[in-house]
N, C-alpha and C. Protein backbone atom coordinates (compact mmCIF):
# COMPACT_ATOMS: atom_id res chain seq x y z
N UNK A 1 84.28 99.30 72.37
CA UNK A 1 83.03 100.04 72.40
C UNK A 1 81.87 99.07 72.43
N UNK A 2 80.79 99.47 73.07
CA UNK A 2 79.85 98.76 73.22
C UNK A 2 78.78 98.62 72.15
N UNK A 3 78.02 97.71 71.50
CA UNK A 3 77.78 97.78 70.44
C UNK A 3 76.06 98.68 70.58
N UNK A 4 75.54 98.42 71.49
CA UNK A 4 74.48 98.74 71.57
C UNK A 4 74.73 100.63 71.87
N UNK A 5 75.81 101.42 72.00
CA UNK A 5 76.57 102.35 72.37
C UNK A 5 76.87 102.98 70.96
N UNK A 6 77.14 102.25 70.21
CA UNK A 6 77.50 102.25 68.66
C UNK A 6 76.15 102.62 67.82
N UNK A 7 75.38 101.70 67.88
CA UNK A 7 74.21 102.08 67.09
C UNK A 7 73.24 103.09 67.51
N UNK A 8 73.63 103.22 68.82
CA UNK A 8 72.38 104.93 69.06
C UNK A 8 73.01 106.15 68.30
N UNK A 9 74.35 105.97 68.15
CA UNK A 9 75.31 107.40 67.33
C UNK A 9 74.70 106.96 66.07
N UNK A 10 75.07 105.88 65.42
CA UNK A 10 74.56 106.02 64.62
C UNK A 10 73.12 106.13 64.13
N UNK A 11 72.51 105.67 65.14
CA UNK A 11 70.71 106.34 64.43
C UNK A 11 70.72 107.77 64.79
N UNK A 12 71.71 108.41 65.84
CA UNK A 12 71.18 109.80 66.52
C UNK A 12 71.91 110.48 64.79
N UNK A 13 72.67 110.46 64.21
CA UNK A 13 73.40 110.84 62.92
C UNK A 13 72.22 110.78 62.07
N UNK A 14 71.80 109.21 61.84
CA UNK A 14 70.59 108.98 60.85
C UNK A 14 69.50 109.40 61.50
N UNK A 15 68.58 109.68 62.27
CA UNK A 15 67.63 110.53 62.44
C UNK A 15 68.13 112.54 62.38
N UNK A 16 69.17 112.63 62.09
CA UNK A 16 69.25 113.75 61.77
C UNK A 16 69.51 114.49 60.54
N UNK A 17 69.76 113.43 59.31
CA UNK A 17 69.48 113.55 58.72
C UNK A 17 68.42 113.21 58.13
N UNK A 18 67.94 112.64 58.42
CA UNK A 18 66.34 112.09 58.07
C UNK A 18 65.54 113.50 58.59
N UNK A 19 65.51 114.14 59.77
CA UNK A 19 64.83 115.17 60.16
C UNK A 19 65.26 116.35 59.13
N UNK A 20 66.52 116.67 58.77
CA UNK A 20 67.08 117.50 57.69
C UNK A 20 66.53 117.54 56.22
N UNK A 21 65.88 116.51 56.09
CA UNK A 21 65.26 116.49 54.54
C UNK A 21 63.92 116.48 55.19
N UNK A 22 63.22 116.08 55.83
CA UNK A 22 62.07 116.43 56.25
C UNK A 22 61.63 117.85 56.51
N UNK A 23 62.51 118.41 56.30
CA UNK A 23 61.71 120.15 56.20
C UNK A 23 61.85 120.71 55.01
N UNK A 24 60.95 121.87 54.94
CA UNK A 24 60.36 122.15 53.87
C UNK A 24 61.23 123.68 53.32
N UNK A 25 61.88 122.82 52.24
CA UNK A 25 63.00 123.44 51.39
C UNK A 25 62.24 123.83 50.62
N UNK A 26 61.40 124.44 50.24
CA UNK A 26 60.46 125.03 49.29
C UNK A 26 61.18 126.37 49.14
N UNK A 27 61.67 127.12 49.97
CA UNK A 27 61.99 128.26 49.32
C UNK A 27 63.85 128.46 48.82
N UNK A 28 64.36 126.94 49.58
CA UNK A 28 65.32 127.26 49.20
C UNK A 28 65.67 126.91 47.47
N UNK A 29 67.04 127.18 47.00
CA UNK A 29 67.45 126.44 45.22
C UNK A 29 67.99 125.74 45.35
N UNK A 30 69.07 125.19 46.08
CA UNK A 30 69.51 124.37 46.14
C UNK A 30 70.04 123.57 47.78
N UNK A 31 70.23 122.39 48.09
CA UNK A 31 70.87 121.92 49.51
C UNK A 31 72.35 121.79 49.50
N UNK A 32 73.12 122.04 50.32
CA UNK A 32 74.67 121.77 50.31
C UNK A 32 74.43 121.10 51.89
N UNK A 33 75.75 120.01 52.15
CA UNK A 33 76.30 119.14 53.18
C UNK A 33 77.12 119.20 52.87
N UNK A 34 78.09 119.42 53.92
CA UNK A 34 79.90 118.86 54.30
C UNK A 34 80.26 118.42 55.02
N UNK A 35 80.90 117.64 55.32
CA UNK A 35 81.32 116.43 56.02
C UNK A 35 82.51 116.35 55.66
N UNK A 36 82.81 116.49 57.09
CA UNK A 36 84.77 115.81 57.12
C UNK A 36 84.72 115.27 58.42
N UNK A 37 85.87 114.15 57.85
CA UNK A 37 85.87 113.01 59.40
C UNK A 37 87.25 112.02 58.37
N UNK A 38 87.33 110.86 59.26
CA UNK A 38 88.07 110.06 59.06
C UNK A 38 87.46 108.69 58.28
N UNK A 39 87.29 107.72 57.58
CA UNK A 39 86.90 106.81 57.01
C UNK A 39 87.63 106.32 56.27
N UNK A 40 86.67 105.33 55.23
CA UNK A 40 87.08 104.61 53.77
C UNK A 40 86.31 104.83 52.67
N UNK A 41 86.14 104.02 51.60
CA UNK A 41 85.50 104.45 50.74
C UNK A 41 84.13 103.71 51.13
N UNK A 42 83.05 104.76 50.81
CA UNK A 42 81.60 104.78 51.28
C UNK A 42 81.49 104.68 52.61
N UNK A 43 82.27 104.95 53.88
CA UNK A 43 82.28 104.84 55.17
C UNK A 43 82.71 106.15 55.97
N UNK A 44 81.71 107.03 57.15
CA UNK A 44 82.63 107.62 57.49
C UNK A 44 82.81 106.92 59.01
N UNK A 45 83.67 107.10 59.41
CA UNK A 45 83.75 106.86 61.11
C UNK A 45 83.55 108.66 62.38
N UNK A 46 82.43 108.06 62.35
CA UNK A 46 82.43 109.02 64.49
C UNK A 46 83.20 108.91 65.45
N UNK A 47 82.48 109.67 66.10
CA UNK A 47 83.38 109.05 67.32
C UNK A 47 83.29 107.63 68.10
N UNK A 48 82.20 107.03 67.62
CA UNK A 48 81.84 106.19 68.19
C UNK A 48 81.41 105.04 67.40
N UNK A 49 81.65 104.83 65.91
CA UNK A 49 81.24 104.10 64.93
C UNK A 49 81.32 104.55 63.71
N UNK A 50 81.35 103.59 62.62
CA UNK A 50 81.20 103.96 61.21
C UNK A 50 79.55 103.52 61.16
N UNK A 51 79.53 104.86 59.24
CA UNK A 51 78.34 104.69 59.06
C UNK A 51 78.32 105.01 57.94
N UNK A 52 77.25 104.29 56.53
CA UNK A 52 77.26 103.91 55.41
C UNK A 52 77.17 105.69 55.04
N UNK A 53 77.90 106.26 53.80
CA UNK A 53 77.42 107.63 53.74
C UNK A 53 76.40 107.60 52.31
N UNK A 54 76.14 105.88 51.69
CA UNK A 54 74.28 106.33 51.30
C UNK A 54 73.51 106.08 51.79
N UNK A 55 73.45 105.69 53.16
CA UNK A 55 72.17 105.82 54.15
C UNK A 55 71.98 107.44 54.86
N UNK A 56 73.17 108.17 54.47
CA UNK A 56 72.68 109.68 54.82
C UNK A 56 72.27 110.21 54.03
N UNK A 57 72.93 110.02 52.73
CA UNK A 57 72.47 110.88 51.09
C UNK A 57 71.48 110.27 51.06
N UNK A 58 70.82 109.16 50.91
CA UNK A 58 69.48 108.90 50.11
C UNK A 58 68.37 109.60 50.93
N UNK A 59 68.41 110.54 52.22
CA UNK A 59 67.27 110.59 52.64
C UNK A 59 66.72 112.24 51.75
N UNK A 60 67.82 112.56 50.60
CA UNK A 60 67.35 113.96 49.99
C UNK A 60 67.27 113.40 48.54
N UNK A 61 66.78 112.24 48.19
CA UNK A 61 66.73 111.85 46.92
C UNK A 61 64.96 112.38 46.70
N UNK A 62 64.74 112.81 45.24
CA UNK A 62 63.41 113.13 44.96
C UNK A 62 62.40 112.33 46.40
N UNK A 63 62.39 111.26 45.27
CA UNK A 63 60.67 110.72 46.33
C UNK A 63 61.15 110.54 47.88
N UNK A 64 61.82 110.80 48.65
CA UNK A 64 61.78 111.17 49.61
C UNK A 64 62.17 112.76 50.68
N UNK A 65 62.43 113.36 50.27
CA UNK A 65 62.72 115.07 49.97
C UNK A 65 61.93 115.47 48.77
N UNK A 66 60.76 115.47 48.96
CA UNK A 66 60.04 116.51 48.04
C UNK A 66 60.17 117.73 47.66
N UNK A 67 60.54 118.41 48.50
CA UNK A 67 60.57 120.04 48.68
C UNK A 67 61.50 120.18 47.82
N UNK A 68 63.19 119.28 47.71
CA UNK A 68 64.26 119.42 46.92
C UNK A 68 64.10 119.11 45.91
N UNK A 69 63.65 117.87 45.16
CA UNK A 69 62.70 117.59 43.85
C UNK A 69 63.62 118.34 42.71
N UNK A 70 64.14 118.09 42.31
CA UNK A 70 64.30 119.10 40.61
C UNK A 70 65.39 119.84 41.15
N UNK A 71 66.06 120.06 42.58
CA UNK A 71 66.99 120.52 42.82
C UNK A 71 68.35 120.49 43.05
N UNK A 72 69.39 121.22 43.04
CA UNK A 72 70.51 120.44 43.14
C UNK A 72 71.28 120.34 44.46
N UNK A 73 71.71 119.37 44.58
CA UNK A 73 72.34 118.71 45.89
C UNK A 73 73.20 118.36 45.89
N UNK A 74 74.06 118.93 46.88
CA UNK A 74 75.39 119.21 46.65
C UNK A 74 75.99 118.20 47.69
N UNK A 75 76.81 117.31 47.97
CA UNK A 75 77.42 116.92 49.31
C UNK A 75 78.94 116.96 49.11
N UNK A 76 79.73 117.68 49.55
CA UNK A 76 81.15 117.56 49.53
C UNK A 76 81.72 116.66 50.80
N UNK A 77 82.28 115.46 50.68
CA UNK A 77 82.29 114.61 51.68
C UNK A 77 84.20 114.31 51.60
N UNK A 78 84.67 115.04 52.80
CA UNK A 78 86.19 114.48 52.68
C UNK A 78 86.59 113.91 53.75
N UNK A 79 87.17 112.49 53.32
CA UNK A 79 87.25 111.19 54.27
C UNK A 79 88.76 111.22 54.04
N UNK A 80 89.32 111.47 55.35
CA UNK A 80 90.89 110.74 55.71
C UNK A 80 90.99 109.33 55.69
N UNK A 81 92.00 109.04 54.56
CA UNK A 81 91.89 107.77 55.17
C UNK A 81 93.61 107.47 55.28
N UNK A 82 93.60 106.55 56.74
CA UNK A 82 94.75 106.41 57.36
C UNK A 82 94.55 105.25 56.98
N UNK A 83 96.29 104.46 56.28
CA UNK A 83 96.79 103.61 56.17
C UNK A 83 97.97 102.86 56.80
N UNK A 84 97.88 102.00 57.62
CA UNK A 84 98.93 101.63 58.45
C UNK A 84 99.79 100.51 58.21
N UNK A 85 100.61 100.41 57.75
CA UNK A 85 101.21 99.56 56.88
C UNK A 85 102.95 98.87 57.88
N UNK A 86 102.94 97.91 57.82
CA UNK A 86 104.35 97.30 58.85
C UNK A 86 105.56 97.30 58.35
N UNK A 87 106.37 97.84 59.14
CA UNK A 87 107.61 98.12 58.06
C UNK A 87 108.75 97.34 58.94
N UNK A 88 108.57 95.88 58.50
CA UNK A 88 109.21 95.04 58.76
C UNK A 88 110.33 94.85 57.87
């Protein structure tokens, strides 16, 4: 994969969550995210790259998600992870 191919998925991912906390949750109580994919621990992989999963969560932390502030945030995140091991 091409690397410069790699990092547009991943900003097109991170600008979407970044645009996702940028609106105005004022009327909602609480935010929920789910996410399932394949990864490791703190990693998920796309189709086209891995990507840190607290550079997606931090964009609904208080001082940056205002609207959520005092609210609860939920992310249920389930990562396959495949282990390939040689059975020599």
């Amino acid at each position: 994969m091409d690397d410069l191919k790699q990092k547009i998925v991943q900003c097109n991912l991170k600008l979407f969550f970044f645009s996702v906390s940028e609106e105005d949750h004022s009327d909602a109580d609480c935010f929920v995210c789910v996410i399932l994919s394949h990864g490791k621990e703190g990693v998920i992989y796309g189709t086209n790259g891995t990507i840190k999963i607290d550079s997606l969560v931090s964009n609904f932390k208080g001082d940056r998600c205002e609207s959520l502030a005092g609210k609860p945030k939920l992310f249920f995140i389930q990562v396959l992870i495949l282990s390939l091991k040689s059975q020599a």
